[in-house]
N, C-alpha and C. Protein backbone atom coordinates (compact mmCIF):
# COMPACT_ATOMS: atom_id res chain seq x y z
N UNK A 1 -16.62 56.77 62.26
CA UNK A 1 -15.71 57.91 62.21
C UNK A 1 -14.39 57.54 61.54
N UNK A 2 -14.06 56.65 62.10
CA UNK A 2 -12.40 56.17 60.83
C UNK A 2 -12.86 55.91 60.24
N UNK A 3 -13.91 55.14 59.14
CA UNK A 3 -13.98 55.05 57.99
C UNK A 3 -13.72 56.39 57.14
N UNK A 4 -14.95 57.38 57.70
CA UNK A 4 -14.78 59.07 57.13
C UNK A 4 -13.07 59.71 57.08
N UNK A 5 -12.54 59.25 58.15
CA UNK A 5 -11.21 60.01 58.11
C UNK A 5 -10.36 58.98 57.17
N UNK A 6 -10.81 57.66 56.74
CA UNK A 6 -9.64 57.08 55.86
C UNK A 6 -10.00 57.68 54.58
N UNK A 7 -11.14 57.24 54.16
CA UNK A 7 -11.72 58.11 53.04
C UNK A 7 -11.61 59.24 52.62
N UNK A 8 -11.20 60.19 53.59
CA UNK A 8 -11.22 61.71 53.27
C UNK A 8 -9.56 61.77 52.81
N UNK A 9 -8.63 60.99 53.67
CA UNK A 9 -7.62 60.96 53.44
C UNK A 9 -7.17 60.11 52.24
N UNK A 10 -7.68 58.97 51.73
CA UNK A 10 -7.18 58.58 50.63
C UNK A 10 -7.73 59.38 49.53
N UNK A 11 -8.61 59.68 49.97
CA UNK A 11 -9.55 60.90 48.66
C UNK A 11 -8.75 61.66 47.76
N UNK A 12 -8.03 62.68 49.05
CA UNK A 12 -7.05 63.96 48.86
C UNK A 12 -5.67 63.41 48.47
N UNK A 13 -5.22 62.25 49.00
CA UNK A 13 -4.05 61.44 48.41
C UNK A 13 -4.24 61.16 46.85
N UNK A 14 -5.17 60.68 46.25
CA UNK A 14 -5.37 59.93 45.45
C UNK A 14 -5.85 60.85 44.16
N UNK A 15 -6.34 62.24 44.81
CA UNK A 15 -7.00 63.23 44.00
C UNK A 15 -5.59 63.99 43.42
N UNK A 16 -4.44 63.97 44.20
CA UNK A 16 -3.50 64.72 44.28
C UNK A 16 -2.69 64.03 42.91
N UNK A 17 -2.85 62.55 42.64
CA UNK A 17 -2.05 61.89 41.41
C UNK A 17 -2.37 62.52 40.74
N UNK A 18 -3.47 62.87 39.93
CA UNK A 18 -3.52 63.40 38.67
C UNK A 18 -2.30 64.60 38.58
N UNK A 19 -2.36 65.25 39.20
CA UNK A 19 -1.37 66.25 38.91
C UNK A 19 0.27 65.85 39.21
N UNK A 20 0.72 65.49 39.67
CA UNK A 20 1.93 64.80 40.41
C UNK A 20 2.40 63.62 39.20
N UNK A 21 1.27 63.10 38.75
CA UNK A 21 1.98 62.22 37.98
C UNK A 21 1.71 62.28 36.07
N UNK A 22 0.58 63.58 35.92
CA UNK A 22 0.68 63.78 34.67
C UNK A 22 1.87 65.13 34.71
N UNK A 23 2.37 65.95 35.34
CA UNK A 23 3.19 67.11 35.36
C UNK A 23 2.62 68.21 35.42
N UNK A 24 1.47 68.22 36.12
CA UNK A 24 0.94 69.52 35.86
C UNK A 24 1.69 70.86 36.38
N UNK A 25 0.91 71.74 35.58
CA UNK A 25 1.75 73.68 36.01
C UNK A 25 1.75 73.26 37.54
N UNK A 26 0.92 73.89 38.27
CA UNK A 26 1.00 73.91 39.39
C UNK A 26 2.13 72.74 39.90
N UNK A 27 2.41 71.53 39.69
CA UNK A 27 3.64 70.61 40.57
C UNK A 27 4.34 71.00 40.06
N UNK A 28 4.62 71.26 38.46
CA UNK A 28 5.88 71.98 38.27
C UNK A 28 6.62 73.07 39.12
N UNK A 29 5.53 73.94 39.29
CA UNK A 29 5.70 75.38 40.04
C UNK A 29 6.14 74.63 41.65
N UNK A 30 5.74 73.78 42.22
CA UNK A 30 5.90 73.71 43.54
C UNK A 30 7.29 72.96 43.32
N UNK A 31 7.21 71.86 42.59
CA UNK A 31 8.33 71.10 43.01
C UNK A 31 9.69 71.93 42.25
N UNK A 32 9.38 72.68 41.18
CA UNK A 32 10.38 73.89 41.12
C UNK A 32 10.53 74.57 42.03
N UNK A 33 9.88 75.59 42.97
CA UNK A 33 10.21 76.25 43.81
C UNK A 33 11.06 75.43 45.15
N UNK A 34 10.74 74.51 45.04
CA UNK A 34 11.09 73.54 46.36
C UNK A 34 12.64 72.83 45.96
N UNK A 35 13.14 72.71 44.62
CA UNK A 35 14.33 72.64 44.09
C UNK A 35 15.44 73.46 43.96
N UNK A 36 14.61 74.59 43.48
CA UNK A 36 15.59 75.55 43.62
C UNK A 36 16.11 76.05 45.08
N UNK A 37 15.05 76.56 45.94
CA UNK A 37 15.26 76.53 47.38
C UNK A 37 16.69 75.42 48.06
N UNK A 38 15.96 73.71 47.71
CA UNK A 38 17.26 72.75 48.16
C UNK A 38 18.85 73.31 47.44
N UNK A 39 18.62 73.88 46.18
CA UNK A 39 19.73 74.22 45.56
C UNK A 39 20.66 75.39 46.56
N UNK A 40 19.86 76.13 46.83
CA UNK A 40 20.56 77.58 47.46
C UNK A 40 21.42 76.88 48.51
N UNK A 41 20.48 75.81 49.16
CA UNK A 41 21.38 75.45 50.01
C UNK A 41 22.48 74.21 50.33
N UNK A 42 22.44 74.02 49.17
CA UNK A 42 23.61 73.09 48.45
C UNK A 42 23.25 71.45 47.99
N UNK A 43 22.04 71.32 47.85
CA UNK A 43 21.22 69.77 46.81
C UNK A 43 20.26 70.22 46.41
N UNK A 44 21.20 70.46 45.13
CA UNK A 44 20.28 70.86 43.92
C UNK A 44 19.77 69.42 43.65
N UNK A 45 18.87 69.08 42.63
CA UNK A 45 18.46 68.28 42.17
C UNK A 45 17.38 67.15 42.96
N UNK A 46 17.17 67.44 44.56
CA UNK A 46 16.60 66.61 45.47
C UNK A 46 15.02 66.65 45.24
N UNK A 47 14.41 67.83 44.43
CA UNK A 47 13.34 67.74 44.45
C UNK A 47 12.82 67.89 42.83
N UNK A 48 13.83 67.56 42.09
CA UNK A 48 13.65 67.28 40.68
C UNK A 48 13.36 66.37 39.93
N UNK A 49 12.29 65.82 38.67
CA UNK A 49 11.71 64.81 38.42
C UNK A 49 12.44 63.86 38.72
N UNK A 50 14.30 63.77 38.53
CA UNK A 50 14.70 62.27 38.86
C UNK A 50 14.81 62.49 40.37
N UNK A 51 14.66 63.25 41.05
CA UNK A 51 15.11 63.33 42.44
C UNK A 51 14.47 62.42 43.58
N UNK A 52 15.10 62.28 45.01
CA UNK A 52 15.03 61.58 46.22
C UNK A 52 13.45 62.04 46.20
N UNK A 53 13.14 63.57 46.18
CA UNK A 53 11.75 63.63 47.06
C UNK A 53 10.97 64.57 45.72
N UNK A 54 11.34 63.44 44.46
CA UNK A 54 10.60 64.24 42.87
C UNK A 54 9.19 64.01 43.50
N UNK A 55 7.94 64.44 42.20
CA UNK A 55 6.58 64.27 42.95
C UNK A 55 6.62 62.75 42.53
N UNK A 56 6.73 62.34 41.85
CA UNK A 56 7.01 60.84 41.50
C UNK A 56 6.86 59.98 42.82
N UNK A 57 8.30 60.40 43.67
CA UNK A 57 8.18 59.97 44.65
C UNK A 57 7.30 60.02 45.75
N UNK A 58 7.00 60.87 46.09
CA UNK A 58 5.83 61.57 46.81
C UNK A 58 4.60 60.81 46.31
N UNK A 59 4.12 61.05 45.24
CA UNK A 59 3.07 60.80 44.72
C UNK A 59 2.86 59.32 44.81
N UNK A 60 3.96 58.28 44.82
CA UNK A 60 4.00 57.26 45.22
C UNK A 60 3.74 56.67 46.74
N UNK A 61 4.31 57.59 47.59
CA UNK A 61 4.19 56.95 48.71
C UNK A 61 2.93 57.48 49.03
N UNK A 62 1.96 58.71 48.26
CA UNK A 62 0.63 58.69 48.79
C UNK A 62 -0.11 57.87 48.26
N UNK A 63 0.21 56.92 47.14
CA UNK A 63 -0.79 56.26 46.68
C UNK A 63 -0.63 54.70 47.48
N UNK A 64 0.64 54.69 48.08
CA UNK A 64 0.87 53.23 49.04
C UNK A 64 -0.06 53.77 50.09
N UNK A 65 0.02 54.51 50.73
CA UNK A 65 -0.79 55.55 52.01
C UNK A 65 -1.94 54.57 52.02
N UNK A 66 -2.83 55.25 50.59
CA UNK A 66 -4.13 55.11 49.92
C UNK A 66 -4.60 53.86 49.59
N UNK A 67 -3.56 52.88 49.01
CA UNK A 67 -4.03 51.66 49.14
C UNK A 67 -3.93 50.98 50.37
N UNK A 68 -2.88 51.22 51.42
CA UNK A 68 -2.94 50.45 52.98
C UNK A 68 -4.50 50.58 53.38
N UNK A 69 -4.67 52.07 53.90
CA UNK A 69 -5.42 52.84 53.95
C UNK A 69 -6.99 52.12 53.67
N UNK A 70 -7.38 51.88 52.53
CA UNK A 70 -8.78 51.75 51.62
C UNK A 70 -8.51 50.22 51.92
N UNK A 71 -7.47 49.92 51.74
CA UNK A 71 -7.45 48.11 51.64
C UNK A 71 -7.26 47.52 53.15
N UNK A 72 -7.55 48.62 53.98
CA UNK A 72 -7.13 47.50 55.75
C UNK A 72 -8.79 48.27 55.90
N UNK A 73 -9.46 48.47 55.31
CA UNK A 73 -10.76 49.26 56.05
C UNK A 73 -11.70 48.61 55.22
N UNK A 74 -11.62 47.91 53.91
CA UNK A 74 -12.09 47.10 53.04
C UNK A 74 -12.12 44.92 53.82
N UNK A 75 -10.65 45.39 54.28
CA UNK A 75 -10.30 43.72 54.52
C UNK A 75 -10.51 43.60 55.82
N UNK A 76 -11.42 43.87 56.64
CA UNK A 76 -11.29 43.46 57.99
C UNK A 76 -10.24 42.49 58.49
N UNK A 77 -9.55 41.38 58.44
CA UNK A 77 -8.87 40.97 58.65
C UNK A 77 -7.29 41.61 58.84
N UNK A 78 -7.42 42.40 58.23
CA UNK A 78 -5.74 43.41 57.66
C UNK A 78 -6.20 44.34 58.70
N UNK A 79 -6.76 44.62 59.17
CA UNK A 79 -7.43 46.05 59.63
C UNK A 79 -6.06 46.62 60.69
N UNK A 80 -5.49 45.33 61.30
CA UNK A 80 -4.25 45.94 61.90
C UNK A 80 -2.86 46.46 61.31
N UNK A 81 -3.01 46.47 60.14
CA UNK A 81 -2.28 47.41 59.45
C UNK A 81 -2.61 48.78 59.12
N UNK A 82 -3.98 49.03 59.33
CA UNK A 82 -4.19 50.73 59.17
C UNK A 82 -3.73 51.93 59.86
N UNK A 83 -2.72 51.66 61.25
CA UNK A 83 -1.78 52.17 61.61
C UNK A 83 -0.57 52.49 60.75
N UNK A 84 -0.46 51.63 59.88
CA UNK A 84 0.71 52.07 58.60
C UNK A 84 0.15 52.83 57.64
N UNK A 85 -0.88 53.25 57.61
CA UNK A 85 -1.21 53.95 56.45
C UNK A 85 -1.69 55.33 57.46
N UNK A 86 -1.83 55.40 58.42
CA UNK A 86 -2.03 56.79 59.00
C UNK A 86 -0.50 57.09 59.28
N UNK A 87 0.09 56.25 59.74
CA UNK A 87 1.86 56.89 59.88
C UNK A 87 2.45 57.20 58.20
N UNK A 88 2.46 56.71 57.60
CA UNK A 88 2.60 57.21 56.08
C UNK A 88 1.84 58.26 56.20
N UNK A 89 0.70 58.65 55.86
CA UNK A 89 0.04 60.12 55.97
C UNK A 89 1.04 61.42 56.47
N UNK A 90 0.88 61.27 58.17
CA UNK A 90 1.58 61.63 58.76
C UNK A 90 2.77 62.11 58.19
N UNK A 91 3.24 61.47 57.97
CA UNK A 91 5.08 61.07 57.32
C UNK A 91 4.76 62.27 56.01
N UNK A 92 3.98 61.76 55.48
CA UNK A 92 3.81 62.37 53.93
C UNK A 92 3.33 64.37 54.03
N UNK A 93 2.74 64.48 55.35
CA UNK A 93 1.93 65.55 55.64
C UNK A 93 3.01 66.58 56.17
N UNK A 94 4.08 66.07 57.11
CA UNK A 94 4.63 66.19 58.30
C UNK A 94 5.32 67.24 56.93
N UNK A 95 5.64 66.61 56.18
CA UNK A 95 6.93 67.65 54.95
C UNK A 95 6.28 68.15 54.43
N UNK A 96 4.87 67.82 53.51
CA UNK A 96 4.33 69.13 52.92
C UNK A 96 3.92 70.41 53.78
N UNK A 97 3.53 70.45 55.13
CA UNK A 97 3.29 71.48 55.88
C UNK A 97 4.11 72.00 56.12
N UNK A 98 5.44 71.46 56.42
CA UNK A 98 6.92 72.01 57.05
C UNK A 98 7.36 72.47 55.83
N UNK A 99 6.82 72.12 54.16
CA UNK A 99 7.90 73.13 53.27
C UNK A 99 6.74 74.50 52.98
N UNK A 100 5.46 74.29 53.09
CA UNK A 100 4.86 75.08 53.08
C UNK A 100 4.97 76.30 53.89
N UNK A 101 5.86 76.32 55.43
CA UNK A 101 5.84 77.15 56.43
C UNK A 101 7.57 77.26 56.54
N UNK A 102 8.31 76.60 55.90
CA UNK A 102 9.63 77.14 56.19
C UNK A 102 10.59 76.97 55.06
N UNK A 103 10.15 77.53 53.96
CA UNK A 103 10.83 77.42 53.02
C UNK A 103 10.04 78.91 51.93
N UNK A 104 10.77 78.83 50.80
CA UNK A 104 9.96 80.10 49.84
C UNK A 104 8.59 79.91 49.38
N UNK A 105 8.15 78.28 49.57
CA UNK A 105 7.07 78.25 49.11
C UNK A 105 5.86 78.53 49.45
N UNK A 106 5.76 78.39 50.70
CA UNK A 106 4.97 79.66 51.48
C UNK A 106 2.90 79.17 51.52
N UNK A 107 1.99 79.73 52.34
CA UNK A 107 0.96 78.80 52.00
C UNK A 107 0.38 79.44 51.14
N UNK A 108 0.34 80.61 50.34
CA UNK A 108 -0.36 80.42 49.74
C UNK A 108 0.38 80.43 47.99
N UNK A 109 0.31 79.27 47.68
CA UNK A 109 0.99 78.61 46.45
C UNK A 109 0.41 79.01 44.79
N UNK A 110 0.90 79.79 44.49
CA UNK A 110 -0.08 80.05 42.87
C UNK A 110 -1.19 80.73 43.29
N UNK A 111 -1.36 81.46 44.15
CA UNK A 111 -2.15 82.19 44.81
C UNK A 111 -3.72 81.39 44.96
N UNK A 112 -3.60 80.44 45.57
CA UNK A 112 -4.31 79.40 45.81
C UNK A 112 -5.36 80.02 47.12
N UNK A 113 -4.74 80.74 47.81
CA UNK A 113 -5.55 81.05 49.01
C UNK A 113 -4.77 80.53 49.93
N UNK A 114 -4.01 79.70 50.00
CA UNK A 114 -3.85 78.93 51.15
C UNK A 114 -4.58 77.10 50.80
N UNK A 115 -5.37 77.30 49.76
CA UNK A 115 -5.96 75.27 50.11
C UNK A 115 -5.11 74.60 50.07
N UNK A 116 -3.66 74.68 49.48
CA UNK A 116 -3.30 73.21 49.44
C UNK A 116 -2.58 73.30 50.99
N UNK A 117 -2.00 74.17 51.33
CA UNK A 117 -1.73 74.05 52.75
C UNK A 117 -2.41 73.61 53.82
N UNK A 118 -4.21 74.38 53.70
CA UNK A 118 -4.66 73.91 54.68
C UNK A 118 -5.24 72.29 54.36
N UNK A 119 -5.78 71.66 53.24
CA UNK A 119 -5.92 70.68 52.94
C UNK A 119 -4.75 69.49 53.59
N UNK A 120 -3.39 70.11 53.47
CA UNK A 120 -2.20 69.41 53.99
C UNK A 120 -2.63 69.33 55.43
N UNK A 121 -3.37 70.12 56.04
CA UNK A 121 -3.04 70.34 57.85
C UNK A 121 -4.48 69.79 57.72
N UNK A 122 -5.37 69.49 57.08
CA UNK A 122 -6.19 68.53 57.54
C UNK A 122 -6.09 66.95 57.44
N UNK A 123 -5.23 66.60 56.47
CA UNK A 123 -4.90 65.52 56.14
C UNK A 123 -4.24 65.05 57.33
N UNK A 124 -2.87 65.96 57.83
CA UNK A 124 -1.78 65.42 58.93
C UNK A 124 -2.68 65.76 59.87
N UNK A 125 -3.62 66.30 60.72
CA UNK A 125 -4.53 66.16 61.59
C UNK A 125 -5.29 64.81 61.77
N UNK A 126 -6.03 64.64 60.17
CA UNK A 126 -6.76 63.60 59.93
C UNK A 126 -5.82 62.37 60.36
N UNK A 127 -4.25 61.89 60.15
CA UNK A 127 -3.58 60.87 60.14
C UNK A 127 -3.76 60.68 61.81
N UNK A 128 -3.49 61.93 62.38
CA UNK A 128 -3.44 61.60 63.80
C UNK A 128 -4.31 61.19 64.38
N UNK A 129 -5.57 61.67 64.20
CA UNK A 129 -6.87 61.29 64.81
C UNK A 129 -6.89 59.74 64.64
N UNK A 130 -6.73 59.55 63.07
CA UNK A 130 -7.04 58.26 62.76
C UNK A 130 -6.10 56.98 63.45
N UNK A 131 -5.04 57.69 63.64
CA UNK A 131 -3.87 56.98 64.53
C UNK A 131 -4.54 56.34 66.44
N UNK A 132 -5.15 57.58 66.39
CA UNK A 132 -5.52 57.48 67.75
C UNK A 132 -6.14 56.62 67.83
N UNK A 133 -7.43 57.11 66.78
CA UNK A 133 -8.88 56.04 66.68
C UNK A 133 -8.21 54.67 67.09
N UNK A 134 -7.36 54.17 66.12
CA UNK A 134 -6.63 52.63 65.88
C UNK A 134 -5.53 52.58 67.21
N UNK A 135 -5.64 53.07 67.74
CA UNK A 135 -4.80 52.38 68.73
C UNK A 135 -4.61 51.04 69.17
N UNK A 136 -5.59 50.41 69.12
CA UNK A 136 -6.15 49.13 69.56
C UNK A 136 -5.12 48.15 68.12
N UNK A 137 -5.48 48.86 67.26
CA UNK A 137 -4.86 47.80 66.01
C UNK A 137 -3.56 47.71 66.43
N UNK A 138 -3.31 49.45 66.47
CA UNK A 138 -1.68 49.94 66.65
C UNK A 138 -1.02 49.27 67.70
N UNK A 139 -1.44 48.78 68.60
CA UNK A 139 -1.10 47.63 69.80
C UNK A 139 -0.69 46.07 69.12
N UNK A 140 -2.09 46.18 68.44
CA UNK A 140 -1.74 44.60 67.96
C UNK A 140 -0.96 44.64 66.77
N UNK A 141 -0.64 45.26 66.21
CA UNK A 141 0.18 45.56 65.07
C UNK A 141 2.00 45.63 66.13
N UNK A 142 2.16 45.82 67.58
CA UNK A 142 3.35 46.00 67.84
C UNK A 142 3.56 44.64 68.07
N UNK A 143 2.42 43.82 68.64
CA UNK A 143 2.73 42.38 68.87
C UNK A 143 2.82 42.13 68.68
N UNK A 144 2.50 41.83 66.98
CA UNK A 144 2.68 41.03 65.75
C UNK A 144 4.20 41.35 65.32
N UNK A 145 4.68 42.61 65.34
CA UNK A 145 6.15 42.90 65.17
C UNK A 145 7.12 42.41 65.42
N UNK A 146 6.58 42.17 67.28
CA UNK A 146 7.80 41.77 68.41
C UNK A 146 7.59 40.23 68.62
N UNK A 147 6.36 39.76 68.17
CA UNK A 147 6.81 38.13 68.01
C UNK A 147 7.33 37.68 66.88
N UNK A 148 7.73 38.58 65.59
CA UNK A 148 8.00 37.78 64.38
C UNK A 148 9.46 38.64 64.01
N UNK A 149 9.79 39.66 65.30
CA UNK A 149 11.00 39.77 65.55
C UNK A 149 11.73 39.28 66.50
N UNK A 150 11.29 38.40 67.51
CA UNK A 150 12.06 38.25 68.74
C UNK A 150 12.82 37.06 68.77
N UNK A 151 13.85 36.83 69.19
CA UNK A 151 14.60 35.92 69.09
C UNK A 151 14.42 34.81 69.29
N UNK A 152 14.73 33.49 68.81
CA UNK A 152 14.30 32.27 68.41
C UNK A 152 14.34 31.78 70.25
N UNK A 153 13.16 30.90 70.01
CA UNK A 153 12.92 30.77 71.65
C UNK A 153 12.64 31.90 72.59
N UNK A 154 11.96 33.13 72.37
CA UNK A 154 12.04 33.83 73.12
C UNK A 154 10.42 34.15 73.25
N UNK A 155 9.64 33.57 72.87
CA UNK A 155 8.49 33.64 72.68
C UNK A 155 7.56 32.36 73.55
């Protein structure tokens, strides 16, 4: 079952570059609408090709997602890092759903129907599940944290 949910999720991450990083109409149209919107309310430019949250950017942190993701489910050994690639998801999902539902852009985008929205709410579903699944990593992933953060002699 986590294999299916990493897969499905790096799928839709990874399917999403082509457009995000050649410029297509449609990202234009979103990450325009989503600029102008930041503009009204006083940062313009935040979601513009040079911007904090351009698709550039975005499109980047889904393809880190995608490689954690494919490469801790590939490397058994790493496998306790696949908690970082479902919290990236998450992270990455958490804003496309929230501009989709509270902003002008609204779900259904280019009169899409609604897919890229709901695709978004399966993805940030999918992160959680997959979060859950890994708990066990997600444990050993805190241990590994707090011994290679904890203070000298404290271990």
């Amino acid at each position: 079952m986590t294999h299916g949910l990493t897969i499905f999720i790096a799928l839709v991450f990874i399917d999403s570059l082509r457009f995000k990083f050649s410029n297509a109409p449609k990202t234009q149209i979103i990450f325009g609408d989503l600029d102008r919107w930041a503009a009204s309310l006083g940062a313009p430019g935040v979601f513009a090709q040079g911007g904090v949250f351009s698709q550039y950017v975005i499109g980047g942190a889904e393809l880190l997602a995608s490689i954690i993701l494919i490469g801790t489910m590939v490397l058994k050994p790493y496998r306790f890092l696949q908690p970082v690639g479902a919290i990236l998801a998450i992270a990455i999902m958490s804003g496309a759903v929230s501009f989709h539902l509270f902003t002008p852009l609204g779900v259904n985008v280019d009169n899409d129907g609604g897919a890229l929205f709901f695709t978004a709410c399966g993805v940030w579903l999918g992160g959680f599940a997959l979060l859950f699944l890994r708990r066990r990593e997600l444990g050993e992933l805190r241990r590994r944290l707090g011994a290679f953060f904890a203070p000298a002699g404290k271990l």
